[in-house]
N, C-alpha and C. Protein backbone atom coordinates (compact mmCIF):
# COMPACT_ATOMS: atom_id res chain seq x y z
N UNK A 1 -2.41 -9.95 -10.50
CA UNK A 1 -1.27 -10.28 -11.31
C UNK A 1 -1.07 -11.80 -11.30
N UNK A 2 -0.76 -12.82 -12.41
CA UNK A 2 -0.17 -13.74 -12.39
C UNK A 2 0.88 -13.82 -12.95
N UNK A 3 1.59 -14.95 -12.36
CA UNK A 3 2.64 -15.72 -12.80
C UNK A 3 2.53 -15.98 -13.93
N UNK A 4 4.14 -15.81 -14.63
CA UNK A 4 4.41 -16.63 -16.03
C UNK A 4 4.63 -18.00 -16.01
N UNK A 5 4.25 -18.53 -17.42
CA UNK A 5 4.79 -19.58 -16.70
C UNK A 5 5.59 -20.78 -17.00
N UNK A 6 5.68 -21.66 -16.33
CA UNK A 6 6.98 -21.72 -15.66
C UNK A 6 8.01 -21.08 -14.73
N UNK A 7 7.15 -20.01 -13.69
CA UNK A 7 7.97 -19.51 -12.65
C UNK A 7 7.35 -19.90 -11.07
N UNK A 8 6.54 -21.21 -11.14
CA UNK A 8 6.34 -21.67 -9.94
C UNK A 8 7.45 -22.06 -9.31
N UNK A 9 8.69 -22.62 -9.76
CA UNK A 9 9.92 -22.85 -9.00
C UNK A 9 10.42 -21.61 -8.74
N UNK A 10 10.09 -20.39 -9.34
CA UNK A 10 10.82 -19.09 -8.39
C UNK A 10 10.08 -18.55 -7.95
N UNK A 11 9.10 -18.59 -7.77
CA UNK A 11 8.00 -18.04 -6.84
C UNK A 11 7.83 -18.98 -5.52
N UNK A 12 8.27 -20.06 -5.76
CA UNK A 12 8.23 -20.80 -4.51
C UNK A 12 9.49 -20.90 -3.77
N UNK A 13 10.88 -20.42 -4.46
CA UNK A 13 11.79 -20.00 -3.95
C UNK A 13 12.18 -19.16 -3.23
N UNK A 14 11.11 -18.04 -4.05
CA UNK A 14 11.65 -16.54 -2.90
C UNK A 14 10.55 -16.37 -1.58
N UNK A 15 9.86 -17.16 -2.13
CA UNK A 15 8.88 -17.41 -0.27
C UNK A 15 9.39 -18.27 0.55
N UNK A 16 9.53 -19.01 0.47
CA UNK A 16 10.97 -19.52 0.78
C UNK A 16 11.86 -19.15 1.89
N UNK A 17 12.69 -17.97 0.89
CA UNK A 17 13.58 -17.20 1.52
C UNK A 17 13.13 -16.31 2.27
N UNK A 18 11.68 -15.87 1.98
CA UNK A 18 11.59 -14.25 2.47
C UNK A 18 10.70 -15.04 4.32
N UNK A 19 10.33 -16.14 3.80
CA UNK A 19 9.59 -16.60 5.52
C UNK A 19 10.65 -16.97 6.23
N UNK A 20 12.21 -17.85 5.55
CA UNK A 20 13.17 -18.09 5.88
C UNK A 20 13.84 -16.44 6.92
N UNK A 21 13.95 -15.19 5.89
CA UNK A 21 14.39 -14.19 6.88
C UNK A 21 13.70 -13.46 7.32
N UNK A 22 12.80 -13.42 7.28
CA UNK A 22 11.22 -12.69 8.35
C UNK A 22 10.65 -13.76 9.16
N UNK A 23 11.02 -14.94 9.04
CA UNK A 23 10.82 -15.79 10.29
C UNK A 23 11.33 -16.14 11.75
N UNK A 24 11.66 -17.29 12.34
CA UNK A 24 12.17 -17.10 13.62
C UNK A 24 13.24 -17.07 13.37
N UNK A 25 13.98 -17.21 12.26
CA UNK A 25 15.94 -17.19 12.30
C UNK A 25 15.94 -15.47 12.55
N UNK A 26 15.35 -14.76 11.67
CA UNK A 26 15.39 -13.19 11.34
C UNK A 26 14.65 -12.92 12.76
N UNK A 27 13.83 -12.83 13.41
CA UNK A 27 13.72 -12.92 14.56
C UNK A 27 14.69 -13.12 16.06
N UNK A 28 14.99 -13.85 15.90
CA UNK A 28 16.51 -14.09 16.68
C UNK A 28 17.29 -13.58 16.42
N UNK A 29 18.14 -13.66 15.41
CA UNK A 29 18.87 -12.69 15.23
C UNK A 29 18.56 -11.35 15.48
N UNK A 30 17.86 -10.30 15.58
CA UNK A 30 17.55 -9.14 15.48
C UNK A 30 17.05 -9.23 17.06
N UNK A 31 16.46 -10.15 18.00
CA UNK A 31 17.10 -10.06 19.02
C UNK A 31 18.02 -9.75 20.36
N UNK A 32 18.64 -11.05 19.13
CA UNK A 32 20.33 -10.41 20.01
C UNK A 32 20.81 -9.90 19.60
N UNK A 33 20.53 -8.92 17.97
CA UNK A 33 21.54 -7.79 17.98
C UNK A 33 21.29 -6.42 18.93
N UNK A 34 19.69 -6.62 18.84
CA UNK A 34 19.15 -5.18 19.58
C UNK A 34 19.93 -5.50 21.01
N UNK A 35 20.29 -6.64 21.97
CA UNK A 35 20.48 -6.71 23.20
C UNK A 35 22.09 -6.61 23.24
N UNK A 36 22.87 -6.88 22.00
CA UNK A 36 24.40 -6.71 21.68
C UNK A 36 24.58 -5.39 21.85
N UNK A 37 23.74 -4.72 21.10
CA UNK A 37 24.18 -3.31 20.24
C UNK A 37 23.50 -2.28 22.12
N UNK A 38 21.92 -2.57 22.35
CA UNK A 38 21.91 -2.20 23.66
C UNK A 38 22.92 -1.86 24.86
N UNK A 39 23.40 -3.25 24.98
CA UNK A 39 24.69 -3.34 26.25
C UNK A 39 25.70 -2.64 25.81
N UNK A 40 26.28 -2.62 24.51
CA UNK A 40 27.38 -1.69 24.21
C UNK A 40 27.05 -0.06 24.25
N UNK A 41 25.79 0.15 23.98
CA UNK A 41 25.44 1.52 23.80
C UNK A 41 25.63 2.03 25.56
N UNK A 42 25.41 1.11 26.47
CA UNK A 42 24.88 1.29 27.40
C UNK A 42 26.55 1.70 28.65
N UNK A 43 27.74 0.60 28.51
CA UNK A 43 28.79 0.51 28.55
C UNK A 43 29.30 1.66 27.60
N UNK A 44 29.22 2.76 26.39
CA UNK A 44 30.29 3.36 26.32
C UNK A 44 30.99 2.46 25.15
N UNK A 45 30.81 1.54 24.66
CA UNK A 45 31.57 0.65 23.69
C UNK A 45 31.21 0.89 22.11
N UNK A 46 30.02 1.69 21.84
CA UNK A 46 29.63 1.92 20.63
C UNK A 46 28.79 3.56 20.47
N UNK A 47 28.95 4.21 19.47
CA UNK A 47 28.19 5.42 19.40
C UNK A 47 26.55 5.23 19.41
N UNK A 48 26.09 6.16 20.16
CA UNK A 48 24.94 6.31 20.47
C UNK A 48 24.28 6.23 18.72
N UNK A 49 24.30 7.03 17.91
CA UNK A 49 23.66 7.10 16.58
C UNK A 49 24.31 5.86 15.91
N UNK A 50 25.18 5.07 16.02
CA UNK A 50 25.19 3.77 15.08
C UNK A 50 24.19 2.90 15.84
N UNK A 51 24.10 2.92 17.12
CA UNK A 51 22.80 1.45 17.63
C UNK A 51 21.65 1.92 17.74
N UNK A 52 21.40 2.98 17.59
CA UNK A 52 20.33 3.68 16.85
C UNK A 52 19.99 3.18 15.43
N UNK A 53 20.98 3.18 14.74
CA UNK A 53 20.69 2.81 13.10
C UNK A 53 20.41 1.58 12.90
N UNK A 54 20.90 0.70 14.06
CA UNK A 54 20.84 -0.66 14.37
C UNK A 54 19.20 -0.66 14.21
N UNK A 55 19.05 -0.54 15.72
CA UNK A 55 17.68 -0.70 16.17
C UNK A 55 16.21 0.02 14.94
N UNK A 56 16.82 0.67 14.19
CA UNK A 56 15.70 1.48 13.15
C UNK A 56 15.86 0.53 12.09
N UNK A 57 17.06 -0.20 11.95
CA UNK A 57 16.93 -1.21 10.85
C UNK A 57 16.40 -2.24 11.24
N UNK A 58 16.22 -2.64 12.69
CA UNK A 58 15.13 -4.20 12.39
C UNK A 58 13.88 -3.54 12.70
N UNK A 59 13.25 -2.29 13.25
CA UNK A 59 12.05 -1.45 12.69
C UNK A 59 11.87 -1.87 11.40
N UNK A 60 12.16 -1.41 10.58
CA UNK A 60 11.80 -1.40 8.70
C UNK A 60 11.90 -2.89 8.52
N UNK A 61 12.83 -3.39 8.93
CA UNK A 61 12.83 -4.98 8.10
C UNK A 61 11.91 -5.35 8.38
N UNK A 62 11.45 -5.54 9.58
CA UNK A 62 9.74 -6.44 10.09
C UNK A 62 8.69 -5.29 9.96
N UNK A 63 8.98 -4.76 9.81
CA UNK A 63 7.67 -3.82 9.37
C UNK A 63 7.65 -3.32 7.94
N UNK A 64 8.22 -3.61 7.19
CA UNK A 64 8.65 -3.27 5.53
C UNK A 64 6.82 -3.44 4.55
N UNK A 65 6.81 -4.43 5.40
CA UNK A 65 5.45 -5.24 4.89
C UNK A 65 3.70 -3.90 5.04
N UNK A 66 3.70 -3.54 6.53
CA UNK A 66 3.21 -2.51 6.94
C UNK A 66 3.25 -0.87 6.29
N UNK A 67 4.47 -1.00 5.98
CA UNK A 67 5.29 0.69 5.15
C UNK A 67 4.71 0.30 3.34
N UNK A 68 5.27 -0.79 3.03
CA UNK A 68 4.45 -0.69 1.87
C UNK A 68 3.18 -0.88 1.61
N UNK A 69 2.35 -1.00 2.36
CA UNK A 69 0.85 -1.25 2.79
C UNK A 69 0.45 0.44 2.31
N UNK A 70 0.95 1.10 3.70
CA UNK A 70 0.92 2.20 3.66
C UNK A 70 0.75 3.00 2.59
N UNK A 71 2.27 2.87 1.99
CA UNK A 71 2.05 3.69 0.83
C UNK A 71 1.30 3.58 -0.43
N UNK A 72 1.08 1.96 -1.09
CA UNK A 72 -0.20 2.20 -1.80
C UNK A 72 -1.19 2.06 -1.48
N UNK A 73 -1.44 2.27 -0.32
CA UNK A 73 -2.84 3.09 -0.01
C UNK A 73 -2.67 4.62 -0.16
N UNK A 74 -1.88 5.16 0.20
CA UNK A 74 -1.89 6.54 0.25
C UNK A 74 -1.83 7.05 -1.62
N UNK A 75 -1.30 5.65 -2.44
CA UNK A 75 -0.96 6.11 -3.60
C UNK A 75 -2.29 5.86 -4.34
N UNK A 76 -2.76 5.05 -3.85
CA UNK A 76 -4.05 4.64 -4.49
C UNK A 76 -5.13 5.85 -4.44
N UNK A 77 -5.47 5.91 -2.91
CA UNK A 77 -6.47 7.19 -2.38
C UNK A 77 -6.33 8.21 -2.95
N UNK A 78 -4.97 9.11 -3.00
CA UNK A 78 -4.56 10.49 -3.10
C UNK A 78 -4.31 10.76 -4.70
């Protein structure tokens, strides 16, 4: 696939953003939420199935890349 053009300024924008939040900021953060959401689960301060939902959501975010891998391969093959 290519670019139209004139969309090198938004194509270089949303990489950008997307290394910006799959990088070390998105990294850190997801961090210390898993070790926030952990200690509270752990203390009695939060329900067991919300830091669960926590922890399965920075699963998919950093692995989003992997899951859609996945599936068009499976869409391609099958």
């Amino acid at each position: 696939m290519t670019n139209p053009q004139g969309s090198g300024v938004l194509v270089g924008a949303v990489n950008w953003l997307q290394g910006t939040l799959l990088g070390t900021v998105a990294t850190t953060v997801a961090v210390i939420a898993v070790a926030a959401v952990g200690f509270m689960m752990l203390t009695g301060r939060i329900n067991w199935r919300h830091g669960a939902t926590v922890i399965v959501g920075c699963f998919i975010l950093f692995g989003a890349a992997s899951i859609v891998a996945g599936i068009r391969s499976a869409a391609v093959g099958g």
